[in-house]
Protein backbone atom coordinates (compact mmCIF):
# COMPACT_ATOMS: atom_id res chain seq x y z
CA UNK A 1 80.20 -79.22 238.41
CA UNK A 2 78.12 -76.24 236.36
CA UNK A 3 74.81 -76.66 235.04
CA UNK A 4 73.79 -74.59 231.83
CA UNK A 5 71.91 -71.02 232.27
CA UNK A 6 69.44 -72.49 229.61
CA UNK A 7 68.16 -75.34 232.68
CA UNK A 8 67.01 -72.61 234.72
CA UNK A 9 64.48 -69.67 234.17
CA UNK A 10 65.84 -66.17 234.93
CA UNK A 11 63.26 -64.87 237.56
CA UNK A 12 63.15 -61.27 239.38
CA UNK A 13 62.96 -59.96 243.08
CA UNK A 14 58.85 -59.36 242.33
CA UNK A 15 58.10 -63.49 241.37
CA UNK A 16 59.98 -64.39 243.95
CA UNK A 17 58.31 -62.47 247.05
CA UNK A 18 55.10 -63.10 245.08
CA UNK A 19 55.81 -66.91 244.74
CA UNK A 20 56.80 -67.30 248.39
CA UNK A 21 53.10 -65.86 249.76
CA UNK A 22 51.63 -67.89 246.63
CA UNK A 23 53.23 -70.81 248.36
CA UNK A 24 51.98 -70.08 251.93
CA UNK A 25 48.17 -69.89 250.52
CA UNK A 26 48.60 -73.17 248.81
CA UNK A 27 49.12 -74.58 252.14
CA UNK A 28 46.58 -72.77 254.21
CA UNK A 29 44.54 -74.27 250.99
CA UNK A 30 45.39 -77.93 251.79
CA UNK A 31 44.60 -77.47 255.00
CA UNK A 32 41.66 -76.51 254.78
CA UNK A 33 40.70 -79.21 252.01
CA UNK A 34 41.81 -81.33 254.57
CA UNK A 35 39.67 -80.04 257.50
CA UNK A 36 36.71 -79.84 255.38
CA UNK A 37 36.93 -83.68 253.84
CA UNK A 38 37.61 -84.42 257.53
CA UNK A 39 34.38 -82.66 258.90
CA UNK A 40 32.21 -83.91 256.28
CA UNK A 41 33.69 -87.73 257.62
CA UNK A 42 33.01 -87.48 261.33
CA UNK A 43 29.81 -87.70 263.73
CA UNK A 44 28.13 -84.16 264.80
CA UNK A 45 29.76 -84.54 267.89
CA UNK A 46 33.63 -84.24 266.58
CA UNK A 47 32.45 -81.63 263.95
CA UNK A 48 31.92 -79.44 267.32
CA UNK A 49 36.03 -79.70 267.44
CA UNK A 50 37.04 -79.32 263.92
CA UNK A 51 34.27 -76.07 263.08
CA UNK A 52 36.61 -73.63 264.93
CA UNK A 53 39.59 -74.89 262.88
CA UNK A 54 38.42 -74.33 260.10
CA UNK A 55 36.79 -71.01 260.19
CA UNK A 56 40.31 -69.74 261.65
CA UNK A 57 42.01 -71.32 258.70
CA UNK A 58 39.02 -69.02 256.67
CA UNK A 59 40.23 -66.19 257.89
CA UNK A 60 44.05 -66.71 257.52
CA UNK A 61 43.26 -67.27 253.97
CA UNK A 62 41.39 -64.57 253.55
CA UNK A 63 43.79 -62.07 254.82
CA UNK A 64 47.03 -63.42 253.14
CA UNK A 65 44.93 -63.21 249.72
CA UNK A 66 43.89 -59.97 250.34
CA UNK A 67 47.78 -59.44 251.10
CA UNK A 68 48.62 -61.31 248.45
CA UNK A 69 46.20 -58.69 245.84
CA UNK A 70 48.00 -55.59 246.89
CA UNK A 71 51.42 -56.93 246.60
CA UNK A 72 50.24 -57.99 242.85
CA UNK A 73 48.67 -54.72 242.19
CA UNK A 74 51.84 -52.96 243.28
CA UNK A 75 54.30 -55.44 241.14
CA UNK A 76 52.19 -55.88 238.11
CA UNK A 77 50.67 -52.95 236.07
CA UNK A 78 48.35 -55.12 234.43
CA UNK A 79 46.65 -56.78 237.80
CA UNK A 80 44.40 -53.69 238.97
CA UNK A 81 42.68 -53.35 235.33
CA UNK A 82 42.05 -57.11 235.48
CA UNK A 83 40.82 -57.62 238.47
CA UNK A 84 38.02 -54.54 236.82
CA UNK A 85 37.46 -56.02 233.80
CA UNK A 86 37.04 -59.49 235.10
CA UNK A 87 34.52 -57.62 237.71
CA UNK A 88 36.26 -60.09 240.55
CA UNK A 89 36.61 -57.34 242.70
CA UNK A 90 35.97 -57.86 246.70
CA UNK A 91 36.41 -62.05 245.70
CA UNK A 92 39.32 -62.24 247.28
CA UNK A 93 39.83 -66.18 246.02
CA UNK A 94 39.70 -64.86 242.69
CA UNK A 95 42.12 -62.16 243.34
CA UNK A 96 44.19 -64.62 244.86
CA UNK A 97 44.08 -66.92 242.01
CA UNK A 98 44.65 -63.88 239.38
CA UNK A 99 47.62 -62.88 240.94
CA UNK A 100 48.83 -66.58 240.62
CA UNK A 101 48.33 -66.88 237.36
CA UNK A 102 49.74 -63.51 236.46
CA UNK A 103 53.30 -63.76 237.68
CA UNK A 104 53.50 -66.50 235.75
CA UNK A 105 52.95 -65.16 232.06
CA UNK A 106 55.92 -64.20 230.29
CA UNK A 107 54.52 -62.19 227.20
CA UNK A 108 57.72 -63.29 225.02
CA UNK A 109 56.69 -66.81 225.23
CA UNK A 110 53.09 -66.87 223.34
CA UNK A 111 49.71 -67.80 224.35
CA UNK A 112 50.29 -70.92 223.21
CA UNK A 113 53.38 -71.46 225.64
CA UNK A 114 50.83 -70.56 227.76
CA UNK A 115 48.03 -72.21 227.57
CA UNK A 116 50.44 -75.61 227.90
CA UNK A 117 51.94 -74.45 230.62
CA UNK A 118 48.12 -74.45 232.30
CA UNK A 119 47.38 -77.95 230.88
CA UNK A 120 44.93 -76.56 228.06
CA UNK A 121 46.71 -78.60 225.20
CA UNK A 122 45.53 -81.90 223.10
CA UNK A 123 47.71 -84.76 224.63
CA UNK A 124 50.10 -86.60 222.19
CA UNK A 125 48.67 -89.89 222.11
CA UNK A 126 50.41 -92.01 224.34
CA UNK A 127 52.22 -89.62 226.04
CA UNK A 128 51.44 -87.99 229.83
CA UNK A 129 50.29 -84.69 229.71
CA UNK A 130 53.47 -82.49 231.53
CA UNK A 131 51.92 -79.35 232.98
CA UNK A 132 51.48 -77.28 236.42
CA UNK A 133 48.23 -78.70 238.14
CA UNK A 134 48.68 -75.49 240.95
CA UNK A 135 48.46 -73.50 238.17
CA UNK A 136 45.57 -75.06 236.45
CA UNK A 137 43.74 -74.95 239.37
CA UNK A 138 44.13 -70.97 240.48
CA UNK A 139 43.03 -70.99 236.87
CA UNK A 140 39.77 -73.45 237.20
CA UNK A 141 39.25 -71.19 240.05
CA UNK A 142 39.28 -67.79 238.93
CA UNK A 143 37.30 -69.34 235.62
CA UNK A 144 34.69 -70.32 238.30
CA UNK A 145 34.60 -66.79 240.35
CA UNK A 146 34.88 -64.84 236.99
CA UNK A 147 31.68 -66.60 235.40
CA UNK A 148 29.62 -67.47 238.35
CA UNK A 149 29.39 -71.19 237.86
CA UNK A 150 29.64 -74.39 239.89
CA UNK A 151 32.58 -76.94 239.99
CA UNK A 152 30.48 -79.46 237.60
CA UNK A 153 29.67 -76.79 234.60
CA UNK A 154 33.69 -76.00 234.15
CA UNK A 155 34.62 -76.44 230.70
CA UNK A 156 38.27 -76.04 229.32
CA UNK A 157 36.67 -74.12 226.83
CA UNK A 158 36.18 -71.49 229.40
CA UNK A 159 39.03 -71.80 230.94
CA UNK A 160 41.05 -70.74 228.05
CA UNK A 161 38.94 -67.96 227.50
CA UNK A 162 39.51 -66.57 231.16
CA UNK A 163 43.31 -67.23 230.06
CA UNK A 164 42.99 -65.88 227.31
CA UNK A 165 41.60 -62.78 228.36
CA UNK A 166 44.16 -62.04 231.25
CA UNK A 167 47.49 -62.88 228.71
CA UNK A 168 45.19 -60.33 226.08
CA UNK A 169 45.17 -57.69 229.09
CA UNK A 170 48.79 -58.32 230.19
CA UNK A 171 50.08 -57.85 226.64
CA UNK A 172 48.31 -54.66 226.37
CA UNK A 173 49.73 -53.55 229.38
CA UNK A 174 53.39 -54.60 228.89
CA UNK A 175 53.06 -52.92 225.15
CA UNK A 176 51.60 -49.60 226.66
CA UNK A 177 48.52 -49.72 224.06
CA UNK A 178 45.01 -49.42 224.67
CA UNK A 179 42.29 -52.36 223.89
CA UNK A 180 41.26 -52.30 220.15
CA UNK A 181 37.30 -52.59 220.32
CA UNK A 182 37.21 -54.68 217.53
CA UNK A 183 40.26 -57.18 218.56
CA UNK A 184 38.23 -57.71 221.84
CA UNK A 185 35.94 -60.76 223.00
C-alpha cells in the first residue's frame, strides 16, 4: 500500500533534532505540572518529599532549554535577532518557547496559515476548532515572558501580535532584507 507525498509534510534534519529536544521539555513540563498540582494537594509534611523533586525537575528544564536556545540559534538565522528584539534574553522559558514556535513557521504558507495553525482563528460555527494546543501554549508563554504579564491578563489579541512579530522577523530574515521603519509595530 502507498500513501500520497501530499499526506505528509516534507521536514529537514534541523526540525527534526529540534523537535525531538522540543519533545523531551514538553515532558519535563508535565512533570513538573504534575509535581506542582501535587504539592499544592498534600499536608506540609509530604510537601517535605515532593520539594526536592521538583526543584531537580527545575533544573533539568532549565538546562535542556538553555540547550535547546543554542541549537535554535545555530539552525535558524532568524532566532538570535528575536530573542533581542523581543528583549527575552537570559528567560530561558521564553527562549525555549521561541525556539518552539520558530521551527514551526514555514514563510511560504502565510501568516494566516499561521496564525490557525496556533489556534488564533474565528471558529466556524458549529464546528471544533482543529489546531496545535503545544503550540499555542509555547506561544501563550512567550506572549507572557515577552510582555511581563500574568496568566489572567493574556489576551489573543496579544498573542497574535507576539506571532506576528516573530513570522515579521523570520520573513525578513529568510528574504535577506532589513526592517522597514515604517512597516514596523
Amino acid at each position: 500500500m502507498s500513501i500520497e507525498e501530499k499526506w505528509f509534510r516534507r521536514v529537514s534534519g534541523d526540525f527534526l533534532v529540534m523537535r525531538r529536544m522540543v519533545a523531551a521539555y514538553r515532558t519535563l513540563l508535565r512533570t513538573h505540572q504534575q509535581l506542582a498540582n501535587k504539592y499544592k494537594a498534600v499536608s506540609d509534611a509530604e510537601r517535605y518529599a515532593i520539594k526536592p523533586a521538583i526543584k531537580a525537575i527545575e533544573e533539568h528544564m532549565d538546562d535542556l532549554a538553555r540547550q535547546i536556545s543554542d541549537e535554535a540559534g545555530k539552525r535558524h538565522p532568524a532566532y538570535n535577532k528575536l530573542v533581542k528584539e523581543l528583549g527575552i534574553a537570559g528567560n530561558t522559558t521564553a527562549m525555549e518557547a521561541l525556539a518552539e514556535i520558530i521551527i514551526y513557521l514555514d514563510m511560504a504558507k502565510g501568516f494566516r496559515k499561521t496564525a490557525n495553525l496556533l489556534g488564533l482563528f474565528k471558529p466556524v460555527r458549529g464546528r471544533k476548532k482543529i489546531y496545535d494546543g503545544r503550540l499555542r501554549q509555547a506561544l501563550q508563554r512567550l506572549t507572557c515572558s515577552v510582555n511581563n504579564i500574568m496568566g489572567y491578563q493574556l489576551t489573543a489579541k496579544l498573542e497574535k501580535q507576539t506571532l506576528h512579530k516573530v513570522w515579521k522577523t523570520c520573513r525578513q530574515e529568510t528574504r535577506g532584507r532589513p526592517a522597514i521603519p515604517a512597516q514596523q509595530g
